[in-house]
Protein backbone atom coordinates (compact mmCIF):
# COMPACT_ATOMS: atom_id res chain seq x y z
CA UNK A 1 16.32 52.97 -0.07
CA UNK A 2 17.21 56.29 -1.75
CA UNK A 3 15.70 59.86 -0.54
CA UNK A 4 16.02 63.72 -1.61
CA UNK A 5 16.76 66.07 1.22
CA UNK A 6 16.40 69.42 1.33
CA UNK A 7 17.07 72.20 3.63
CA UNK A 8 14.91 73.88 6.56
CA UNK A 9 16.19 75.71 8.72
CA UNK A 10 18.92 74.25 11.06
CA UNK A 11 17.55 70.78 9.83
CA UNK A 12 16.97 68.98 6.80
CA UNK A 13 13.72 67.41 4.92
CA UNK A 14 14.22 64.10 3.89
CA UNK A 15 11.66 62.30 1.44
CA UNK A 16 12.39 58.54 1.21
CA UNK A 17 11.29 56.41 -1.01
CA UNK A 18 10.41 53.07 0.65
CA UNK A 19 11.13 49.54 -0.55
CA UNK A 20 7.20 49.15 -1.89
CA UNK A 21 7.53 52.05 -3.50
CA UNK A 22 5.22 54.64 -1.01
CA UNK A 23 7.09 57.43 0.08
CA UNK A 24 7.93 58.69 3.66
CA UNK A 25 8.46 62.19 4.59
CA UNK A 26 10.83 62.10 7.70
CA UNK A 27 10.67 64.32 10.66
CA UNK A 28 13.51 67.25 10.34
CA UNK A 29 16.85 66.13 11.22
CA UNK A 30 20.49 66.89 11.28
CA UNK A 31 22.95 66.15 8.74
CA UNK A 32 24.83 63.90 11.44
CA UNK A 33 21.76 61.63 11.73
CA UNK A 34 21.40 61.29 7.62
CA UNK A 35 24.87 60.20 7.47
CA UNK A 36 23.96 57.61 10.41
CA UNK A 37 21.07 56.15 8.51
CA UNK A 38 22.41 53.36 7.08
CA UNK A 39 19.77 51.83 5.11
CA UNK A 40 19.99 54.83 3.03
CA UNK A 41 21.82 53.85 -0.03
CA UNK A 42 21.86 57.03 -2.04
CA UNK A 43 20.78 60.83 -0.69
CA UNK A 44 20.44 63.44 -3.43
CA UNK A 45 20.70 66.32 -1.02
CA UNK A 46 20.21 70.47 -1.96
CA UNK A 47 23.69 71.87 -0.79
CA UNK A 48 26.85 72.72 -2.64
CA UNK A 49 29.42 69.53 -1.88
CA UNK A 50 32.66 69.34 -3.64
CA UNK A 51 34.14 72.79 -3.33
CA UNK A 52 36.88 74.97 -5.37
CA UNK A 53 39.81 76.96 -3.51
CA UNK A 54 38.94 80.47 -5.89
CA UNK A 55 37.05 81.17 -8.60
CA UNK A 56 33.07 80.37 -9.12
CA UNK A 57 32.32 76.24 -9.81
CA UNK A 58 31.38 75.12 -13.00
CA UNK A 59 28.29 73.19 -11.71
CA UNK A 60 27.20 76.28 -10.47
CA UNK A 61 27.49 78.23 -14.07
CA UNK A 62 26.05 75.29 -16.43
CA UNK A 63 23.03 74.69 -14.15
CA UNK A 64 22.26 78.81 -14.10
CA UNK A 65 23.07 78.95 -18.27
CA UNK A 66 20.27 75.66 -18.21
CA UNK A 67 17.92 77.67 -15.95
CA UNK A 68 18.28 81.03 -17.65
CA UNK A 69 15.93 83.63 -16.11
CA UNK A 70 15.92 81.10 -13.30
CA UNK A 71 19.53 80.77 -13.04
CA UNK A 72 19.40 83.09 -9.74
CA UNK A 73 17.99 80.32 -7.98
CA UNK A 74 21.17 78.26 -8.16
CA UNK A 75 23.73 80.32 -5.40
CA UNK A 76 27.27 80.37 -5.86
CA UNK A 77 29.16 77.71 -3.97
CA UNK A 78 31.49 78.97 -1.17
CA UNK A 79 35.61 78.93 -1.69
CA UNK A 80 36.59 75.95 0.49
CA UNK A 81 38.97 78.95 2.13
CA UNK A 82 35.80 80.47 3.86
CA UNK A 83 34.61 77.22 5.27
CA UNK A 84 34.72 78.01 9.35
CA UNK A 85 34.22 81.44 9.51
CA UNK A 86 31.95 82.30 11.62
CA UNK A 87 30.85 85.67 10.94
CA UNK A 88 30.09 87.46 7.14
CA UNK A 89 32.98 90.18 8.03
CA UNK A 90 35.62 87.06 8.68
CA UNK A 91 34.57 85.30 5.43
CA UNK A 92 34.16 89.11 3.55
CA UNK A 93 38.26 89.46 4.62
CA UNK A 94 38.97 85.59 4.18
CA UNK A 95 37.67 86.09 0.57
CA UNK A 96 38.98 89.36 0.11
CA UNK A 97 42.06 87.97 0.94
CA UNK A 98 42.04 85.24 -2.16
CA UNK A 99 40.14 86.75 -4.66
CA UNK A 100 39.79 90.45 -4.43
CA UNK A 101 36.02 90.87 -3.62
CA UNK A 102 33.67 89.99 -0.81
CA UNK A 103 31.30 87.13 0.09
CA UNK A 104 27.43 87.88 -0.18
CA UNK A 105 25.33 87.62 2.47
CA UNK A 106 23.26 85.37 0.85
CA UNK A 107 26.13 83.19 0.63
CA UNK A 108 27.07 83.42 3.93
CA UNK A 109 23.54 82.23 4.98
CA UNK A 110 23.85 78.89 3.39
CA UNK A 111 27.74 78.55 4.62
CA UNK A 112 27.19 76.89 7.75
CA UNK A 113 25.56 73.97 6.41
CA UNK A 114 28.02 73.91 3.78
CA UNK A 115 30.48 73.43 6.49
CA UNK A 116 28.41 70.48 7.91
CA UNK A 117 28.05 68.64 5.03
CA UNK A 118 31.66 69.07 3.81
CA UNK A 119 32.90 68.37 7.23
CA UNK A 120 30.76 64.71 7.62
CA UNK A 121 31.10 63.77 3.76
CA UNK A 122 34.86 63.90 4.97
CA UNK A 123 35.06 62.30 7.82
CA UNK A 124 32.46 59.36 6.93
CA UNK A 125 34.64 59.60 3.42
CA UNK A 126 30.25 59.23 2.22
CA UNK A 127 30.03 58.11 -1.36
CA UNK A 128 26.38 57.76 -0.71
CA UNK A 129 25.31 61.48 -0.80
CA UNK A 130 25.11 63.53 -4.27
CA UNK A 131 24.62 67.45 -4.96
CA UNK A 132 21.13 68.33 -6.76
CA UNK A 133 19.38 71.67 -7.20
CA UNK A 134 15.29 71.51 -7.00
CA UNK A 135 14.82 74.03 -9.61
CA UNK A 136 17.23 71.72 -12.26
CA UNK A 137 15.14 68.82 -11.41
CA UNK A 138 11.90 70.32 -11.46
CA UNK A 139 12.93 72.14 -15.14
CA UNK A 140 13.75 68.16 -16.30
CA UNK A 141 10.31 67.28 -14.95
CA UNK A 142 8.92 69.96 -16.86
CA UNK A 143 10.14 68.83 -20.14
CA UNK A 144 13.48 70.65 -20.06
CA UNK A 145 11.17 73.91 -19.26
CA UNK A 146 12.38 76.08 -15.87
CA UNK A 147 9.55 77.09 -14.47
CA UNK A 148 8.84 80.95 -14.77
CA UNK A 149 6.95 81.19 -11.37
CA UNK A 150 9.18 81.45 -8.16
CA UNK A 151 8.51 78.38 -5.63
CA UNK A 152 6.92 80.95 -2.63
CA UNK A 153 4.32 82.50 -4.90
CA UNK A 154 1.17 80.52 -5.20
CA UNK A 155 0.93 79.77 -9.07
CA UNK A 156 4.67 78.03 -8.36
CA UNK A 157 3.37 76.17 -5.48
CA UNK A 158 0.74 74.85 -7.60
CA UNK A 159 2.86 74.07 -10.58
CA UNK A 160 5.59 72.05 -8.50
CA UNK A 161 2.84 70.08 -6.13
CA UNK A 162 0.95 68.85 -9.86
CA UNK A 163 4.70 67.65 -11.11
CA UNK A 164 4.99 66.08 -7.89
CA UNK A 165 1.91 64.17 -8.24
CA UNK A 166 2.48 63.14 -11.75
CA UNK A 167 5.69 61.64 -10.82
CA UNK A 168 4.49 60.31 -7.40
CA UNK A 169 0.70 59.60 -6.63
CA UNK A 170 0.98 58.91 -3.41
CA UNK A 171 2.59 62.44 -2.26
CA UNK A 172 -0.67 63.81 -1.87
CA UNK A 173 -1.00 61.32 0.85
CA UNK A 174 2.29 62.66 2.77
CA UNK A 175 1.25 66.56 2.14
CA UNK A 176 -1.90 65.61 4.67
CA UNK A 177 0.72 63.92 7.09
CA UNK A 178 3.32 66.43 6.86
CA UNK A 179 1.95 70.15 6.45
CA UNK A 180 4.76 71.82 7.40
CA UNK A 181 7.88 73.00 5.53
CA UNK A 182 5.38 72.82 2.22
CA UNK A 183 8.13 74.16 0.03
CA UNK A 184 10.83 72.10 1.06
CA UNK A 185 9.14 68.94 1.11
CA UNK A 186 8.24 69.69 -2.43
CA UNK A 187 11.89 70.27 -3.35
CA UNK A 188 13.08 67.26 -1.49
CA UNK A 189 10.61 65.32 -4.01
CA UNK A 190 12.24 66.55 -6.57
CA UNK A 191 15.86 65.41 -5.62
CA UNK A 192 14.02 61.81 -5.26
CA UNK A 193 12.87 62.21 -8.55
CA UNK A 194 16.80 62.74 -9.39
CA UNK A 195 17.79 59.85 -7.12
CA UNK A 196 15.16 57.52 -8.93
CA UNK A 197 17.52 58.74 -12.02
CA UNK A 198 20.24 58.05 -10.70
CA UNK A 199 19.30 54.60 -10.13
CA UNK A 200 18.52 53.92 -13.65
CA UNK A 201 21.47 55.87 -15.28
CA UNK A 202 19.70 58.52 -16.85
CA UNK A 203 21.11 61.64 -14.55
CA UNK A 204 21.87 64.27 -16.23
CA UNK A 205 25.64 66.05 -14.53
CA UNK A 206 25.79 69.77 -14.70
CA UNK A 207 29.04 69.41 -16.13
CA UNK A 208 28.91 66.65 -17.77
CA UNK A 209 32.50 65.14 -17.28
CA UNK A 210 33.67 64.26 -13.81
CA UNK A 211 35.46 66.78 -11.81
CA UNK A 212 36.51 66.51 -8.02
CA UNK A 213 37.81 68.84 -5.33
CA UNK A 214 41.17 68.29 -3.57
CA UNK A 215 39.45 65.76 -1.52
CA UNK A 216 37.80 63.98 -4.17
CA UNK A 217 34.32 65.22 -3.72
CA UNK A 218 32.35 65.64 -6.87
CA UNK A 219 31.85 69.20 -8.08
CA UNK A 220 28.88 68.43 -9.85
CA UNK A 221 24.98 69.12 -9.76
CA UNK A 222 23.02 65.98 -11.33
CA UNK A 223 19.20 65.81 -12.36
């Protein structure tokens, strides 16, 4: 089976896509319990993985150029050097310390489940899990369009729930089952839609060639 996952919170939203071909949207759940799911045989999951020591990630500066006036949806990946910190003034002198400037608090916010995933993908050595972005997925949904209406506003809701559909009928189905974490559940659809890609070769790698970390985890975002 194959599933998107996207963040909520302290959890994550998976959507799985079931051997008949229905979808499942799974209860919230830790990162530890993904990784534990074994009959899960590919997780396109919204969360920078594969990390640089200074300097900003390519992945991160192709997918914004591909987004354009959407490009500020896609966050700079942390430094692997402020991975542990555990408050913004520690990482603000950590990155101070390598590359002249502070960390945003913005980043900060999404550094602690960096830190989980990087920490599990590691010691599980996972080969199973790949980095997506919603908004580069839903853009390749949209005919290679971004769309111009942010996800929390209704007329973005309603653009991202009709690509949804369009892609998988029965989601309608799950919204009724699961009306919680609307936005999320919508962007964890639209990593499935990558993983279905995946599956059939046709991803698209923001960069295109290869590149790994010092650990060997891919430093890419795919759609």
């Amino acid at each position: 089976m194959i599933a998107g996952v996207d963040g909520c919170k302290h959890k994550w939203i998976a959507v799985v896509e079931m051997p008949d071909g229905k979808t499942q949207i799974r209860p919230a759940c830790t990162f530890e319990e993904l990784t534990e799911d074994k009959g899960l045989d590919l997780i396109v999951i919204d969360v920078p993985m594969g990390l640089v020591e200074k300097g900003p990630r390519l992945a991160d500066v192709l997918s914004r150029q591909f987004l354009g006036g959407r490009g500020c949806c896609v966050f700079p990946a942390p430094i692997r050097p402020v991975l542990g910190c555990e408050t913004w003034e520690e990482a603000c002198r950590t990155r101070l310390s390598v590359e002249n400037k502070k960390m945003s608090k913005q980043q900060f916010g999404i550094l602690s489940k960096v830190h989980e995933v990087d920490a599990a993908v590691r010691r599980h050595a996972e080969t199973r899990f790949r980095e997506g972005h919603p908004e580069v997925s839903f853009a390749l949904m949209n005919g290679g369009r971004p769309i111009s209406i942010g996800k929390k506003k209704p007329g973005g809701r309603k653009e991202r729930t009709r690509l949804v559909l369009g892609c998988f009928p029965d989601a309608g189905e799950r919204f009724d089952e699961h009306p919680y974490h609307r936005e999320d559940v919508l962007d964890a659809y639209a990593l499935l839609w990558t993983a279905k890609r995946i599956q059939r070769g046709e991803e698209r790698g923001f960069p295109e060639v290869r590149m790994v970390d010092k650990f060997g985890i891919r430093m890419e975002i795919v759609a």
